[in-house]
N, C-alpha and C. Protein backbone atom coordinates (compact mmCIF):
# COMPACT_ATOMS: atom_id res chain seq x y z
N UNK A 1 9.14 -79.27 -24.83
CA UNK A 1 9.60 -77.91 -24.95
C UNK A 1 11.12 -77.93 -24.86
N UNK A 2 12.18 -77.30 -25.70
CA UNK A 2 13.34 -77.21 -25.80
C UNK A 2 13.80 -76.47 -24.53
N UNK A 3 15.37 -76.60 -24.28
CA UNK A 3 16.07 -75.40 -23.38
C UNK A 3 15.44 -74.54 -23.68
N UNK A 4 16.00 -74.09 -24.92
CA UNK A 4 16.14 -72.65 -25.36
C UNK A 4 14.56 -71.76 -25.04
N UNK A 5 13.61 -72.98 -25.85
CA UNK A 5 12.45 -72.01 -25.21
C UNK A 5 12.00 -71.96 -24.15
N UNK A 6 12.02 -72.82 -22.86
CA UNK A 6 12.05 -72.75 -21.74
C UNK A 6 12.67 -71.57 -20.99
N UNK A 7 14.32 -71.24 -21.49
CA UNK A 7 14.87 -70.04 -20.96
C UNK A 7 14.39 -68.78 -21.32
N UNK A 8 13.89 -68.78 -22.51
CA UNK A 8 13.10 -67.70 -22.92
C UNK A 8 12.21 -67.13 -22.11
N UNK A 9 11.54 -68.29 -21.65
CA UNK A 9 9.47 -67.73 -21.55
C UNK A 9 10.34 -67.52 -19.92
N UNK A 10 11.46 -68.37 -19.29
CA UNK A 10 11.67 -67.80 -18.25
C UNK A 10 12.34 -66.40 -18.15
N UNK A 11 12.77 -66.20 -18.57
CA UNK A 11 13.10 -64.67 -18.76
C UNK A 11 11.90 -63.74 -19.08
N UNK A 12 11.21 -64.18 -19.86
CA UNK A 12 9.50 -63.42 -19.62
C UNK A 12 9.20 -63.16 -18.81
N UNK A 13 8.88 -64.34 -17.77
CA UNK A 13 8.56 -64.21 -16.40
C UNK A 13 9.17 -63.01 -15.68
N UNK A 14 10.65 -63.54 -15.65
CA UNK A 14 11.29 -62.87 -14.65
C UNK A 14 11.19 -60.89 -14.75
N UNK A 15 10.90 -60.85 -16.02
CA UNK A 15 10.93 -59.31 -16.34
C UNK A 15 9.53 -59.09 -15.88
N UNK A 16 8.69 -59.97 -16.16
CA UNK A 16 7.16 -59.75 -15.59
C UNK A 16 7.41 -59.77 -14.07
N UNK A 17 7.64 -60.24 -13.46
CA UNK A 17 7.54 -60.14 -11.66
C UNK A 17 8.56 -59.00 -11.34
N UNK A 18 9.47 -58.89 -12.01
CA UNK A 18 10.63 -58.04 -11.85
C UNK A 18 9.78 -56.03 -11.79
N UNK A 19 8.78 -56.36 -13.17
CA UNK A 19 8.17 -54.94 -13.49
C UNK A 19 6.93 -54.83 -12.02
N UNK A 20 6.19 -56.46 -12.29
CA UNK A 20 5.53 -56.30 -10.81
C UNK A 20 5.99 -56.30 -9.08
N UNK A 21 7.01 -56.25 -9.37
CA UNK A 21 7.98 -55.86 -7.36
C UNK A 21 8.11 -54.33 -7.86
N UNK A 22 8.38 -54.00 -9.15
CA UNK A 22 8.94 -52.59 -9.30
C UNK A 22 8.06 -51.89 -9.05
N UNK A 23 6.53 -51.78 -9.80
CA UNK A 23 5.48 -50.86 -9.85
C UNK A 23 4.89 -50.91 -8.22
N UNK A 24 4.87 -52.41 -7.65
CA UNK A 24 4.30 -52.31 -6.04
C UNK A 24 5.66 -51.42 -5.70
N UNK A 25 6.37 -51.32 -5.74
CA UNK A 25 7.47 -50.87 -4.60
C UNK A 25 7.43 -49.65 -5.25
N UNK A 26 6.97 -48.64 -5.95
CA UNK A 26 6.97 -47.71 -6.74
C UNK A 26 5.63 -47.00 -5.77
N UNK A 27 4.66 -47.80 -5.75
CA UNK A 27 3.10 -47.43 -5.60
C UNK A 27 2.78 -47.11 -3.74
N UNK A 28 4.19 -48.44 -3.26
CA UNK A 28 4.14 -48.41 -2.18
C UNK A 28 4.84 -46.88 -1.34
N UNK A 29 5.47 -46.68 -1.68
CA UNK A 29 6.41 -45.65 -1.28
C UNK A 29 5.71 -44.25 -1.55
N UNK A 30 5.24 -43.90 -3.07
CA UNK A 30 4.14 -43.11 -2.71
C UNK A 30 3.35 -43.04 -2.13
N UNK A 31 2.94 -44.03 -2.23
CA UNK A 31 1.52 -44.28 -1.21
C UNK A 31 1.58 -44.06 0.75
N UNK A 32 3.04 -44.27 0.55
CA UNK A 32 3.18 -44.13 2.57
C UNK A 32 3.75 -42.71 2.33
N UNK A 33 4.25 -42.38 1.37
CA UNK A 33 4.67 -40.65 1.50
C UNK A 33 3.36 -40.26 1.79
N UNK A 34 2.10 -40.05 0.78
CA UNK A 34 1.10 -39.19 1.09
C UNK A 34 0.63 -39.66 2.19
N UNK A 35 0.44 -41.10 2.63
CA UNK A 35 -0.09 -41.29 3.93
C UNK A 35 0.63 -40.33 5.18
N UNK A 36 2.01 -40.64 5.60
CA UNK A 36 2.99 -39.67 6.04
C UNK A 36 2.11 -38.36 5.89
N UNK A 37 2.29 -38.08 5.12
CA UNK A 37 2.20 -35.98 4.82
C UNK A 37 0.51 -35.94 5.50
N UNK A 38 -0.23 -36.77 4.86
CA UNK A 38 -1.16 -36.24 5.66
C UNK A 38 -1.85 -36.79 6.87
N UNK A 39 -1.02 -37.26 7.75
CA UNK A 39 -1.29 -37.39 9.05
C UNK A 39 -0.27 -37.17 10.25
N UNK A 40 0.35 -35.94 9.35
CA UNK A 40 1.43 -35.35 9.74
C UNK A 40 1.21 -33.95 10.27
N UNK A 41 0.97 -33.77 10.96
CA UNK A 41 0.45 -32.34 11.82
C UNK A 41 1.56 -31.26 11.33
N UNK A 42 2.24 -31.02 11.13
CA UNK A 42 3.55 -30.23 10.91
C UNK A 42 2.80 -29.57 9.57
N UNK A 43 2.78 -30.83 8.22
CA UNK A 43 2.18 -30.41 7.43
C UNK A 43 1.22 -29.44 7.11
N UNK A 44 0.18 -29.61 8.07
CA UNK A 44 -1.44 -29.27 8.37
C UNK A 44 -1.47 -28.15 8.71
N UNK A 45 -0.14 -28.11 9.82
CA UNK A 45 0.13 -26.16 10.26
C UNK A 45 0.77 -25.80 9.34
N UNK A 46 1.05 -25.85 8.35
CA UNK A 46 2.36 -24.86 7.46
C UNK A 46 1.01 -24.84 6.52
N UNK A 47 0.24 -25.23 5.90
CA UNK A 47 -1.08 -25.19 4.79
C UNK A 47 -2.25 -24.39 5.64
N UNK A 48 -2.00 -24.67 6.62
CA UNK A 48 -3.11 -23.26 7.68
C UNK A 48 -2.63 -22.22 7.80
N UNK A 49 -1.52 -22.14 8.40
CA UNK A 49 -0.54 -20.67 8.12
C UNK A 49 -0.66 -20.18 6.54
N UNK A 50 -0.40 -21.08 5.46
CA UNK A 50 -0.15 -20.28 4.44
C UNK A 50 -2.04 -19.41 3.93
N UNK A 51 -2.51 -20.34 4.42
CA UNK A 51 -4.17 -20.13 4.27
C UNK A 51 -4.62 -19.17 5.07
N UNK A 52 -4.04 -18.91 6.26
CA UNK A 52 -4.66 -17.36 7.00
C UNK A 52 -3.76 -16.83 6.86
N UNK A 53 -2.54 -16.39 6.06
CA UNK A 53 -1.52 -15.34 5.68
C UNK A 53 -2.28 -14.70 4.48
N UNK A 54 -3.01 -15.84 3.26
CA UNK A 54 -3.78 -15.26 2.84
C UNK A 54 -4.61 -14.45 2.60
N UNK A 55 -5.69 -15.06 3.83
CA UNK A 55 -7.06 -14.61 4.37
C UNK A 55 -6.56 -13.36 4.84
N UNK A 56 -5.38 -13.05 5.53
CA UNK A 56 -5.27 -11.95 6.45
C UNK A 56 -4.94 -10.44 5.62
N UNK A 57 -4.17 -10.82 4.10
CA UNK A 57 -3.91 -10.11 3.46
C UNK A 57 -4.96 -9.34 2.66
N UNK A 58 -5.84 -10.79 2.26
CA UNK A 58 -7.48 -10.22 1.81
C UNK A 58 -8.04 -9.45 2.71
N UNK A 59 -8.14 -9.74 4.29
CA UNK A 59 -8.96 -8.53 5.08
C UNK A 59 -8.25 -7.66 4.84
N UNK A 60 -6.85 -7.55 5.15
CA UNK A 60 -6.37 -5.91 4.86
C UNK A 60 -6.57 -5.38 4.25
N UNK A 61 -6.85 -5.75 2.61
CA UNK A 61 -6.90 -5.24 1.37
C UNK A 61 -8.39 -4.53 1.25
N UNK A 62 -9.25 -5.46 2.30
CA UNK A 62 -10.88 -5.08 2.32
C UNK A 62 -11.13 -3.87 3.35
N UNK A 63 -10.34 -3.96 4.73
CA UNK A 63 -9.85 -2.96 5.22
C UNK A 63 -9.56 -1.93 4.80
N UNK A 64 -8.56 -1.70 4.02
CA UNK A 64 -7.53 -0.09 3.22
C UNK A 64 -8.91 0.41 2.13
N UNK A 65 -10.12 -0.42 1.69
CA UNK A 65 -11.14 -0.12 0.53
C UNK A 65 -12.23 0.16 1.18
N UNK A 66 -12.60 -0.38 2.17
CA UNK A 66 -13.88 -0.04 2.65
C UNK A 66 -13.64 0.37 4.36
N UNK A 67 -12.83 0.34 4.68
CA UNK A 67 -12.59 1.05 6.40
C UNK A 67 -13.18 -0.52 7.43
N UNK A 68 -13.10 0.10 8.56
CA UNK A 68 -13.24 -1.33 9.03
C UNK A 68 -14.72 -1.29 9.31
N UNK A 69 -15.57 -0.78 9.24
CA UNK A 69 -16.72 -1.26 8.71
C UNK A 69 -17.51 -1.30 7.29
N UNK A 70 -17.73 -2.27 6.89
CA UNK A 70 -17.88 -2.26 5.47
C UNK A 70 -19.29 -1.52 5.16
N UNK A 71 -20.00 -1.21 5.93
CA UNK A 71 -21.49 -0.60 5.76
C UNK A 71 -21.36 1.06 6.44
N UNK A 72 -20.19 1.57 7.21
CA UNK A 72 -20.15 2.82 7.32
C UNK A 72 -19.38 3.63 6.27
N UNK A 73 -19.62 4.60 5.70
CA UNK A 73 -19.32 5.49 4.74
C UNK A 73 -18.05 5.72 5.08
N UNK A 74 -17.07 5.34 4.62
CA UNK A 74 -15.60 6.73 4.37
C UNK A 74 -15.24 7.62 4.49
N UNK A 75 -15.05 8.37 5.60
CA UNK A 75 -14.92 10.10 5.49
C UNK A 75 -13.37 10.34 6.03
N UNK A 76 -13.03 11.14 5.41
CA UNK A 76 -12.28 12.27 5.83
C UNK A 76 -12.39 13.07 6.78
N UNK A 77 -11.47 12.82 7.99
CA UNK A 77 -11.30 12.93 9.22
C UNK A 77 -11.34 14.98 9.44
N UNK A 78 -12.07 15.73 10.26
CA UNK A 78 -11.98 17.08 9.80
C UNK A 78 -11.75 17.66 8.38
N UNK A 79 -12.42 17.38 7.70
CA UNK A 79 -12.61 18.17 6.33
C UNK A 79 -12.35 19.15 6.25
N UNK A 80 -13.84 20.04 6.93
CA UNK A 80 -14.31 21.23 7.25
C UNK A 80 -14.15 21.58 8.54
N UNK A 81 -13.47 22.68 8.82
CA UNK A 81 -13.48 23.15 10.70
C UNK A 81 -14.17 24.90 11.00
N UNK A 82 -15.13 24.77 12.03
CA UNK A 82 -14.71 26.41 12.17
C UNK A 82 -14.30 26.45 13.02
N UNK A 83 -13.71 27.93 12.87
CA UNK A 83 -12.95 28.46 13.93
C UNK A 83 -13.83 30.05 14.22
N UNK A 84 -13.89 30.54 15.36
CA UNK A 84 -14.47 31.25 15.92
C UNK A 84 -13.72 32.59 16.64
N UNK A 85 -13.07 33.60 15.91
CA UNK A 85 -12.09 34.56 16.34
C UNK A 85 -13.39 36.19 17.23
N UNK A 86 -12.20 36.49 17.72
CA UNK A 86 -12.95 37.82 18.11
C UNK A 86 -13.74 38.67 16.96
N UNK A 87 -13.58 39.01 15.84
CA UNK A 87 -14.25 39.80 15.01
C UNK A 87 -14.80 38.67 13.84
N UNK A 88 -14.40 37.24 13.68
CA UNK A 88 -14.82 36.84 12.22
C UNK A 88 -15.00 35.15 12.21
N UNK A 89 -15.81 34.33 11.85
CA UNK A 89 -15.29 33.02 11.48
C UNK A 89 -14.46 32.84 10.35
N UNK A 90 -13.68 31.73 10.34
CA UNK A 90 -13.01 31.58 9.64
C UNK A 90 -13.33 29.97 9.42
N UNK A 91 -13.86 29.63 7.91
CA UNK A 91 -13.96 28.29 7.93
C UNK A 91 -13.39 27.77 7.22
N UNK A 92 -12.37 26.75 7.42
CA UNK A 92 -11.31 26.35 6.70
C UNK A 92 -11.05 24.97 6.53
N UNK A 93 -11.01 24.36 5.46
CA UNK A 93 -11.17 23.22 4.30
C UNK A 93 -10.10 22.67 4.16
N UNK A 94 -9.58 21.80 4.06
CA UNK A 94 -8.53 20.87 3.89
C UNK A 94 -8.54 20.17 2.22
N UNK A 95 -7.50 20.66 1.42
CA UNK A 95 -8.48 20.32 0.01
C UNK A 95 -7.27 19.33 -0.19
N UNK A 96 -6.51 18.65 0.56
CA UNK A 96 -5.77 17.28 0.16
C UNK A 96 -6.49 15.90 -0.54
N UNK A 97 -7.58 16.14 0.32
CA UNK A 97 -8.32 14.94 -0.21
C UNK A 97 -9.26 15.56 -0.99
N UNK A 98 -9.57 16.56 -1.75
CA UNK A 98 -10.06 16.97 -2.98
C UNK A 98 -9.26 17.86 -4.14
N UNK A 99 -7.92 16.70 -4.12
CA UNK A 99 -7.32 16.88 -5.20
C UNK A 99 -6.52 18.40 -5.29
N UNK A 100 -6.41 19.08 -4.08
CA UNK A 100 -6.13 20.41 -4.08
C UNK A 100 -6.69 21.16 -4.90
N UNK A 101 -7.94 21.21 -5.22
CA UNK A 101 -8.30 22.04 -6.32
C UNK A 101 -9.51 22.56 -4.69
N UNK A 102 -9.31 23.87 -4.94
CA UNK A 102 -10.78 24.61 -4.35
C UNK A 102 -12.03 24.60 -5.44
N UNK A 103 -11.85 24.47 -6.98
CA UNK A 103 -13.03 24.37 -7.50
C UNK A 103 -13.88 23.14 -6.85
N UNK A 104 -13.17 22.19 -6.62
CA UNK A 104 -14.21 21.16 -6.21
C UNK A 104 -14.96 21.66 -4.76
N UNK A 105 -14.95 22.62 -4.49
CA UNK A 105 -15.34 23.09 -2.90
C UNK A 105 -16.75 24.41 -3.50
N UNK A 106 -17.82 23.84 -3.34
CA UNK A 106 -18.81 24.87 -2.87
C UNK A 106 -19.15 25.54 -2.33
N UNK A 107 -19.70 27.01 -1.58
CA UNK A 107 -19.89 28.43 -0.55
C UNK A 107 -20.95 28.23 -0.30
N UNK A 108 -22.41 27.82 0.04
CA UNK A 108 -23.71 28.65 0.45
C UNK A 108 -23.57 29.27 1.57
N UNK A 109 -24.45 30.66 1.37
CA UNK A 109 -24.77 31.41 2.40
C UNK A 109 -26.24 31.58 2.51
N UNK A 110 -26.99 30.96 3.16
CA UNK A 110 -28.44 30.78 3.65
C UNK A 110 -29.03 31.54 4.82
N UNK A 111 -28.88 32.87 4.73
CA UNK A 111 -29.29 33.63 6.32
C UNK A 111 -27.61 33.65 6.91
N UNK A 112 -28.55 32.73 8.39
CA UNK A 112 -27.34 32.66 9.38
C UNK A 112 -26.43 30.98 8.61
N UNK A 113 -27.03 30.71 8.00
CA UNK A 113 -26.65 29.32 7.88
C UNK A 113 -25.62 28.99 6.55
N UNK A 114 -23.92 28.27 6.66
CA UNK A 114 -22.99 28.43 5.99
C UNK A 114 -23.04 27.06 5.70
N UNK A 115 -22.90 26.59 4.14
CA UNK A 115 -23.39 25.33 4.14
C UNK A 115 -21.69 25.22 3.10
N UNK A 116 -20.92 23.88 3.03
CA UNK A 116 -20.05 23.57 2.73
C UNK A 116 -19.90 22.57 1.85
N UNK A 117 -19.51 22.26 0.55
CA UNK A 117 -20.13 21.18 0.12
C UNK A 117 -18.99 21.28 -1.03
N UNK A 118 -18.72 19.50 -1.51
CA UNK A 118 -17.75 19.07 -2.32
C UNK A 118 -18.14 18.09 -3.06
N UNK A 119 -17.22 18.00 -3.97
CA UNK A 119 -17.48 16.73 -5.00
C UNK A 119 -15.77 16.10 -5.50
N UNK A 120 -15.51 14.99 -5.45
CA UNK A 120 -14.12 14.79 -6.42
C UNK A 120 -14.15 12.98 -6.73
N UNK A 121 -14.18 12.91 -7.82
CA UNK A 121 -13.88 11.52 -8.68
C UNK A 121 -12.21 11.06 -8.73
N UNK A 122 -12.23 9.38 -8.58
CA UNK A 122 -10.80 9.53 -8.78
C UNK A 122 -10.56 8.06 -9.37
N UNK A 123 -10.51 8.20 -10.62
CA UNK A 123 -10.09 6.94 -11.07
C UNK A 123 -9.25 6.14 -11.15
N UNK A 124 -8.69 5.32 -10.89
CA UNK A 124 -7.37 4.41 -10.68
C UNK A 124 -7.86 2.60 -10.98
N UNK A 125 -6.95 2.19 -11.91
CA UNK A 125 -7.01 0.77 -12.65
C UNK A 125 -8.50 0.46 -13.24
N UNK A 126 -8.89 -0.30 -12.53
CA UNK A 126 -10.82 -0.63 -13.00
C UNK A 126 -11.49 -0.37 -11.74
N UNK A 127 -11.28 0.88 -11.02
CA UNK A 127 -12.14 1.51 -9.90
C UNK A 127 -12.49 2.61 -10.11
N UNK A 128 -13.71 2.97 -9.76
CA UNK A 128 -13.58 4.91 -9.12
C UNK A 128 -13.84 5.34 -8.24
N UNK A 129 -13.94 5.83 -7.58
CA UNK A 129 -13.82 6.25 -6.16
C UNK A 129 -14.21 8.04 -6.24
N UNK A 130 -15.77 7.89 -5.73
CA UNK A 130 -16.31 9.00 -5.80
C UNK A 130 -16.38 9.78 -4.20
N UNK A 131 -15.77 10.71 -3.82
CA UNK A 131 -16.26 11.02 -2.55
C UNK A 131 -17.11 12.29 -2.74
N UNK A 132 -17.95 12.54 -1.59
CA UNK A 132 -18.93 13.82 -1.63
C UNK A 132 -18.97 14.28 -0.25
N UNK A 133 -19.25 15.28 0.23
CA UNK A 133 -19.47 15.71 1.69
C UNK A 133 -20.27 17.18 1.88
N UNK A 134 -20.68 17.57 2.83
CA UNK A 134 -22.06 18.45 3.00
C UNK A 134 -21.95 18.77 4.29
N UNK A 135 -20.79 19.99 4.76
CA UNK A 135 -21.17 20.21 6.47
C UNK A 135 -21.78 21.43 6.51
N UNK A 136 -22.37 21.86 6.90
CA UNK A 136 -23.65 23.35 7.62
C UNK A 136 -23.21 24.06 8.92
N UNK A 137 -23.48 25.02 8.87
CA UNK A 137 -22.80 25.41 10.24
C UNK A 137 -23.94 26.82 10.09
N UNK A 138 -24.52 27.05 11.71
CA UNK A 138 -25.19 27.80 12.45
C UNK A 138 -24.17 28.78 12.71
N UNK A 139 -24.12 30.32 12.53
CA UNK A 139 -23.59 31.80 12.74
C UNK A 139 -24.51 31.87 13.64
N UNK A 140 -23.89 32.37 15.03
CA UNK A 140 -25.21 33.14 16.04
C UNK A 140 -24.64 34.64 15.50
N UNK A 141 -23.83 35.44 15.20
CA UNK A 141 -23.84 36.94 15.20
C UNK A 141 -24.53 37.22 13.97
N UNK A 142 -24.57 38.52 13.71
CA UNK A 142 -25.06 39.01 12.37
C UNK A 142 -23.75 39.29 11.49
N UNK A 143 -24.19 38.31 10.57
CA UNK A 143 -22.90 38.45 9.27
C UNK A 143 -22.67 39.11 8.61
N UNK A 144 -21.56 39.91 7.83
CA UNK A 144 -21.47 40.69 7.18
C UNK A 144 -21.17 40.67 5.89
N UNK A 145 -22.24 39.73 4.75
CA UNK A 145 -22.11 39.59 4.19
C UNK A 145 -21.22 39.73 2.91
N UNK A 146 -21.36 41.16 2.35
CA UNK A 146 -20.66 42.05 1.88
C UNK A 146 -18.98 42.00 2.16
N UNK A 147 -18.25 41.32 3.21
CA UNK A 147 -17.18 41.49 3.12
C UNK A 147 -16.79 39.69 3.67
N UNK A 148 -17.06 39.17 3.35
CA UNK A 148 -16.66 37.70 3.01
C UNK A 148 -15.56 36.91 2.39
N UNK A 149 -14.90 37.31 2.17
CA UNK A 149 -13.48 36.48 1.43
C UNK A 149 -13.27 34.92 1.26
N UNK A 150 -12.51 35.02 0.30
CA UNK A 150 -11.97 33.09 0.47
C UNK A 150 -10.44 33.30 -0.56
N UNK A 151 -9.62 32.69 0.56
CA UNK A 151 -8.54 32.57 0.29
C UNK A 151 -7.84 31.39 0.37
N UNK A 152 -6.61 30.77 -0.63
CA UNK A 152 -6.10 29.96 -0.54
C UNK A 152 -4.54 29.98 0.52
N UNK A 153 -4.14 28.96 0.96
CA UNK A 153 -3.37 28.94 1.69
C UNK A 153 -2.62 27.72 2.01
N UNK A 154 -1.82 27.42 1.13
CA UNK A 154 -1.34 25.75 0.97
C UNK A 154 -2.00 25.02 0.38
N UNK A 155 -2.45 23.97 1.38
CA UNK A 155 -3.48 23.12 1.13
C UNK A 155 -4.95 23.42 2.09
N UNK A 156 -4.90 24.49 2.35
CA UNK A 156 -6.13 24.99 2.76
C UNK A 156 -6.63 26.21 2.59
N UNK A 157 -7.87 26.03 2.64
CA UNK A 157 -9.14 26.93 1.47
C UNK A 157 -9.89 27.93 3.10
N UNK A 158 -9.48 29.23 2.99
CA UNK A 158 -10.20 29.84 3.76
C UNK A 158 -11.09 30.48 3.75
N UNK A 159 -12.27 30.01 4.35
CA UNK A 159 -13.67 31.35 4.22
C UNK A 159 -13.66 32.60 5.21
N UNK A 160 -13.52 33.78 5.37
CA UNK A 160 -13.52 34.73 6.37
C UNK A 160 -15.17 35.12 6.35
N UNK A 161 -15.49 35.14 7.57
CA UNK A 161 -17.08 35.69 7.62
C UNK A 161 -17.20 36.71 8.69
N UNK A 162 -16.68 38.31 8.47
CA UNK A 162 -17.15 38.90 10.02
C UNK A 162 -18.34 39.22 9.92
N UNK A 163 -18.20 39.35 11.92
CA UNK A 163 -19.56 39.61 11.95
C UNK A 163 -19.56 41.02 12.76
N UNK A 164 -21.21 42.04 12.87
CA UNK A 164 -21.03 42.81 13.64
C UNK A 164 -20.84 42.58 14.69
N UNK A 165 -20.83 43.60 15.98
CA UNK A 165 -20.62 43.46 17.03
C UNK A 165 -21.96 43.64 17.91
């Protein structure tokens, strides 16, 4: 075999061991980084934190949609109130959460018995959100039918009911 090709095939070599120290020392260094990172506790808390910052945002979000129990109904805190004056009830409705419209607000008068009742849809993105409600209320006096009123007043819907004496 000549110099020349001798220096050759050695220079082969040398680029061959040269590429193999490179790729181990390449493989190695990654390889102790990920080892590092994950037996690195520091790590482990900053990927748990970011994982219940998550989680915590999802309960809220499930929270603000369904209340904090997911199987009790949604209501609107005093809807309907009576009030009980010297000559008259007065039953009065809060129509914020029905869109301020009094059409969505129903009257029965059943005897002694004043029944209250609503409906309002509300669509927003790909939801709807139907609420309904139904309060009743017992009159002990005798009502006077015939002079009954309902008046608006802001955001609240008044029923006047006197009664005799």
């Amino acid at each position: 075999m000549s110099e020349e090709h001798r220096e050759h095939w050695l220079k082969i070599l040398g680029i061959i061991i040269a590429a193999f120290v490179g790729g181990f020392l390449a493989f190695y260094v990654v390889a102790d980084l990920t080892f590092t990172r994950m037996t690195s506790p520091a790590y482990h808390m900053k990927k748990m934190e970011k994982f219940m910052k998550k989680e915590q945002k999802r309960m809220e979000r499930m929270e603000e949609r369904f209340g904090v129990n997911p199987f009790e109904p949604k209501l609107a805190p005093m809807l309907v109130n009576l009030v009980k004056e010297p000559e008259e009830y007065k039953v009065i409705v809060d129509l914020k959460p029905l869109d301020n419209n009094e059409k969505n607000i129903n009257v029965k008068l059943d005897g002694n018995i004043i029944t209250v009742s609503g409906e309002v849809e509300k669509k927003e993105h790909h939801r709807e959100d139907i609420m309904n409600f139904s309060q009743s209320y017992y009159l002990d006096e005798k009502i006077e039918t015939d002079k009954i009123t309902k008046e608006r007043k802001g955001d609240r819907y008044i029923i006047t009911i006197p009664f005799a004496d």
